[in-house]
N, C-alpha and C. Protein backbone atom coordinates (compact mmCIF):
# COMPACT_ATOMS: atom_id res chain seq x y z
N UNK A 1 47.17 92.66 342.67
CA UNK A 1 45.96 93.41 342.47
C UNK A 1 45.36 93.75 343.83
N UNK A 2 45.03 94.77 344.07
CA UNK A 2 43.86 95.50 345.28
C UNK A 2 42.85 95.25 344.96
N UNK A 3 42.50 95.02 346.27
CA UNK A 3 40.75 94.29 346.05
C UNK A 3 40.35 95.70 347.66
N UNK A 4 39.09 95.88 347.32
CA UNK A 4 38.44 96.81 348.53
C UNK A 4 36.96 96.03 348.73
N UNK A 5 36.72 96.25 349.73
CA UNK A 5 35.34 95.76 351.06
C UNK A 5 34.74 97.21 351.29
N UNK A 6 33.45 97.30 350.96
CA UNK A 6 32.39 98.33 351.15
C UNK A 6 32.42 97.89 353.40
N UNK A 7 32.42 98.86 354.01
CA UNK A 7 32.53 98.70 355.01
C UNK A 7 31.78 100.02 356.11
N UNK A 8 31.25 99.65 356.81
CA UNK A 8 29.98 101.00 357.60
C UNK A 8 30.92 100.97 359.03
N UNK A 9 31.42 102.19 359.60
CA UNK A 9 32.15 102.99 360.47
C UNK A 9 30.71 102.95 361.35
N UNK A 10 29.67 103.12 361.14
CA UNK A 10 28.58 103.56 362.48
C UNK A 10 27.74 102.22 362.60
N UNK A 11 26.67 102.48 362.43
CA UNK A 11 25.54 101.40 362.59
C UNK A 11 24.88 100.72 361.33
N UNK A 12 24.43 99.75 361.07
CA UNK A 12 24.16 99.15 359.57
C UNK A 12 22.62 98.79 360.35
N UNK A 13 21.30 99.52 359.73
CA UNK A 13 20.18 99.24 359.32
C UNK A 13 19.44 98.60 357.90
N UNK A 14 18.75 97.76 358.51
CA UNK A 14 18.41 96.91 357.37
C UNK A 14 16.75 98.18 356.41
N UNK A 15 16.34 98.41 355.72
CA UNK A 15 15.50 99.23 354.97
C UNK A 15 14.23 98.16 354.86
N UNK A 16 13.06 99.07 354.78
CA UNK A 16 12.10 98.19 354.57
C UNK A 16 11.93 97.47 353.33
N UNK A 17 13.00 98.28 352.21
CA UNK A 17 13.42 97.12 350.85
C UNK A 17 13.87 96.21 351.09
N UNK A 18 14.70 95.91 352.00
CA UNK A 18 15.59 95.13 352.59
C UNK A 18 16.99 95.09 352.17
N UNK A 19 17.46 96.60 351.41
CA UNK A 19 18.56 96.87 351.33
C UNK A 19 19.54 97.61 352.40
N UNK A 20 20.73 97.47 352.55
CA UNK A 20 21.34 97.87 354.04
C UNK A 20 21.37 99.54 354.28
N UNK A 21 21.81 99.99 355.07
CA UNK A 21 22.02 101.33 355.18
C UNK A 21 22.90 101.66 356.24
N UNK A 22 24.25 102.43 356.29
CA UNK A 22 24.84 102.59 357.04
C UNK A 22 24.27 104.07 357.52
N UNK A 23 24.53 104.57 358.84
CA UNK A 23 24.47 105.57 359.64
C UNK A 23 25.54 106.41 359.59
N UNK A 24 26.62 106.04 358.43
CA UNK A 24 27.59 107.40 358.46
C UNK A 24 27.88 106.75 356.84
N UNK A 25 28.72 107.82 356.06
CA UNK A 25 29.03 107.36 354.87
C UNK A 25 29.82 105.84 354.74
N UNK A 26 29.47 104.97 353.35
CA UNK A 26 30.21 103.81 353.59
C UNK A 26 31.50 104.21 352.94
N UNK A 27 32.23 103.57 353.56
CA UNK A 27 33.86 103.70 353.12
C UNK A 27 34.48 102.20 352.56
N UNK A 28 35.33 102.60 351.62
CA UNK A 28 36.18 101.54 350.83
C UNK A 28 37.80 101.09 351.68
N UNK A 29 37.29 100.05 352.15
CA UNK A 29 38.53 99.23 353.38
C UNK A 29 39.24 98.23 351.77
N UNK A 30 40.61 98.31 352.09
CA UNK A 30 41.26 97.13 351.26
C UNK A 30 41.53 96.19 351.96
N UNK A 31 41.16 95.23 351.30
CA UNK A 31 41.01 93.59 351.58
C UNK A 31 41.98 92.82 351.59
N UNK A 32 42.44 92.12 352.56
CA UNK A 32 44.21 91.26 352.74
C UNK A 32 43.68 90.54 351.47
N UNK A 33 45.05 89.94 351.29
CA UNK A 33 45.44 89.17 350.33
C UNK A 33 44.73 87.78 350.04
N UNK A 34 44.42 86.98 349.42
CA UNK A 34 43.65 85.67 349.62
C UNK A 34 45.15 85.15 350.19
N UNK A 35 44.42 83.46 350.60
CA UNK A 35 45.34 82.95 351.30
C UNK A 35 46.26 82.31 350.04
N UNK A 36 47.98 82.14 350.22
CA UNK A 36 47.99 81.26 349.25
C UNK A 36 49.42 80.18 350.32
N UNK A 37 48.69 79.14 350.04
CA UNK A 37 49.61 78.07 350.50
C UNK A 37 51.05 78.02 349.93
N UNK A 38 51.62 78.73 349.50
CA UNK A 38 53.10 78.72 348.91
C UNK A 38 53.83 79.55 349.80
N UNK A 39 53.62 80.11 350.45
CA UNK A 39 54.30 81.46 351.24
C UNK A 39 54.24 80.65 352.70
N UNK A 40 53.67 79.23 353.14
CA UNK A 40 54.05 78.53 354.12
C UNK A 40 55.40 78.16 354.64
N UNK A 41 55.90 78.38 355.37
CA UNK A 41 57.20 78.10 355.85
C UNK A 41 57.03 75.96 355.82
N UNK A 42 57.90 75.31 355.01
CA UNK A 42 57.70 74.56 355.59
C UNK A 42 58.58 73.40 356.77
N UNK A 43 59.26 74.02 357.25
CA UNK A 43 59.28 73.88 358.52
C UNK A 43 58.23 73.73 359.40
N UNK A 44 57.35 74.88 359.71
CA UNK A 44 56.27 75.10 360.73
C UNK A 44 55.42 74.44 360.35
N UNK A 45 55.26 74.21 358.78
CA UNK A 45 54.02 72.27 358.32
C UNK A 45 54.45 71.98 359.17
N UNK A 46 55.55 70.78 358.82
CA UNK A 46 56.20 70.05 359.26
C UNK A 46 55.84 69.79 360.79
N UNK A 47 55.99 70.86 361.98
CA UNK A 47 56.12 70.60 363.03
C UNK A 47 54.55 70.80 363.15
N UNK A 48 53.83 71.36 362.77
CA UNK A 48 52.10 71.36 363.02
C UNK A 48 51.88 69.84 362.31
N UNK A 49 52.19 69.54 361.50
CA UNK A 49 51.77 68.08 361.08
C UNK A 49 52.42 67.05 362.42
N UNK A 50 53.17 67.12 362.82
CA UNK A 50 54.18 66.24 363.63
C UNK A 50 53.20 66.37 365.19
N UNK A 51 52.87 67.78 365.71
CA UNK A 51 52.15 67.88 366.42
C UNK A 51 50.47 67.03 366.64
N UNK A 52 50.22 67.62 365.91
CA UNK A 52 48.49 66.61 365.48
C UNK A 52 48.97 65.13 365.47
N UNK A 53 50.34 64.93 364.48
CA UNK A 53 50.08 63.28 364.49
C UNK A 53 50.23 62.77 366.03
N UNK A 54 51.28 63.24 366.85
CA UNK A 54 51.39 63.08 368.15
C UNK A 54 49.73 63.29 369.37
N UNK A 55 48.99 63.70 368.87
CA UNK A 55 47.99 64.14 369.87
C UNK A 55 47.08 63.30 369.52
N UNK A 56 46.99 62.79 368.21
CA UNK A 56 45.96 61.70 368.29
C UNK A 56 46.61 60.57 367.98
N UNK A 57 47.84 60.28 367.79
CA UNK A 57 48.49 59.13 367.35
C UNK A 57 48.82 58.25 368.82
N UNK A 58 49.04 59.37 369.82
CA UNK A 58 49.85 58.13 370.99
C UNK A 58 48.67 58.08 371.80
N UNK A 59 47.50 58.56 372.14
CA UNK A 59 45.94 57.59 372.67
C UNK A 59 45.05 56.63 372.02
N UNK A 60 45.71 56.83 370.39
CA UNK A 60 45.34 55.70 369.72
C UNK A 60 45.95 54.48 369.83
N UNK A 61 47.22 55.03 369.96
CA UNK A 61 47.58 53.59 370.41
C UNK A 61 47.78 53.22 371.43
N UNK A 62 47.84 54.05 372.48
CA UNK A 62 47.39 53.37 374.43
C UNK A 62 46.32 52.62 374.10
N UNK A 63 45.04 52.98 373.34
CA UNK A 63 43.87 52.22 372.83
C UNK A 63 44.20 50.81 372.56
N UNK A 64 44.92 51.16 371.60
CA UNK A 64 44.80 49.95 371.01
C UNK A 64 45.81 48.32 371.35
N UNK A 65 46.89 49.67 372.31
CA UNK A 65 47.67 48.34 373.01
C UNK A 65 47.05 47.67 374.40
N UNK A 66 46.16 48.58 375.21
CA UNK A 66 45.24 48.40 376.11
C UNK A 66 44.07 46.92 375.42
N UNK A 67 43.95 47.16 374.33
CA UNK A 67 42.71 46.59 373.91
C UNK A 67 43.23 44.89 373.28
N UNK A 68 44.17 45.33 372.73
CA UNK A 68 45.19 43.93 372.52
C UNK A 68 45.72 43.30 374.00
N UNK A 69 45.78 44.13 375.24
CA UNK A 69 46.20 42.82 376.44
C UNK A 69 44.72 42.78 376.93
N UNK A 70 43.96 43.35 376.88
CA UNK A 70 42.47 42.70 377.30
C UNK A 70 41.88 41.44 376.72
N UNK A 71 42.31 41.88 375.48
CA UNK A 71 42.21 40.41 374.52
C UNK A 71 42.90 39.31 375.31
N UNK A 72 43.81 39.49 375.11
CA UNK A 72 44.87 38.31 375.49
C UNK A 72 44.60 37.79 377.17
N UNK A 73 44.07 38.69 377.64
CA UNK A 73 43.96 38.33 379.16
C UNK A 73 42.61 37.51 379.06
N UNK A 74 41.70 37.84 378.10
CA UNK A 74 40.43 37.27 378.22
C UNK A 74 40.41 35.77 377.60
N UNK A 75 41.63 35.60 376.59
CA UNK A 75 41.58 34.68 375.90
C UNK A 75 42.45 33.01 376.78
């Protein structure tokens, strides 16, 4: 299904109704598709998930292996 967006080519003034007003005729733009998560490659998940886990996964654990010999040094 086509879906269209009311869309102003010039300038958009607001009216003292407070309804809009474009400065040239408004024109009918068609609207991309909604998003749909099935058309994801998943491969490229995969490696965007793998990425993120890597960027917060290995300073979490410098953290936390840092924080386990502080322990141990203090103890």
């Amino acid at each position: 299904m086509t879906t269209y967006t009311v869309a102003c080519d010039g300038e958009i003034q607001v009216l003292s109704t407070g309804a809009p007003s474009c400065s040239t005729p408004w024109v009918l733009v068609e609207s991309h598709q909604d998003f749909d998560p099935t058309t994801l490659d998943p491969a490229a998940l995969a490696q965007a998930f793998g990425v993120g886990f890597v960027f917060v996964g290995v300073p979490l654990a410098v953290v936390f292996g840092a924080r386990a010999i502080l322990k141990m040094i203090r103890s």
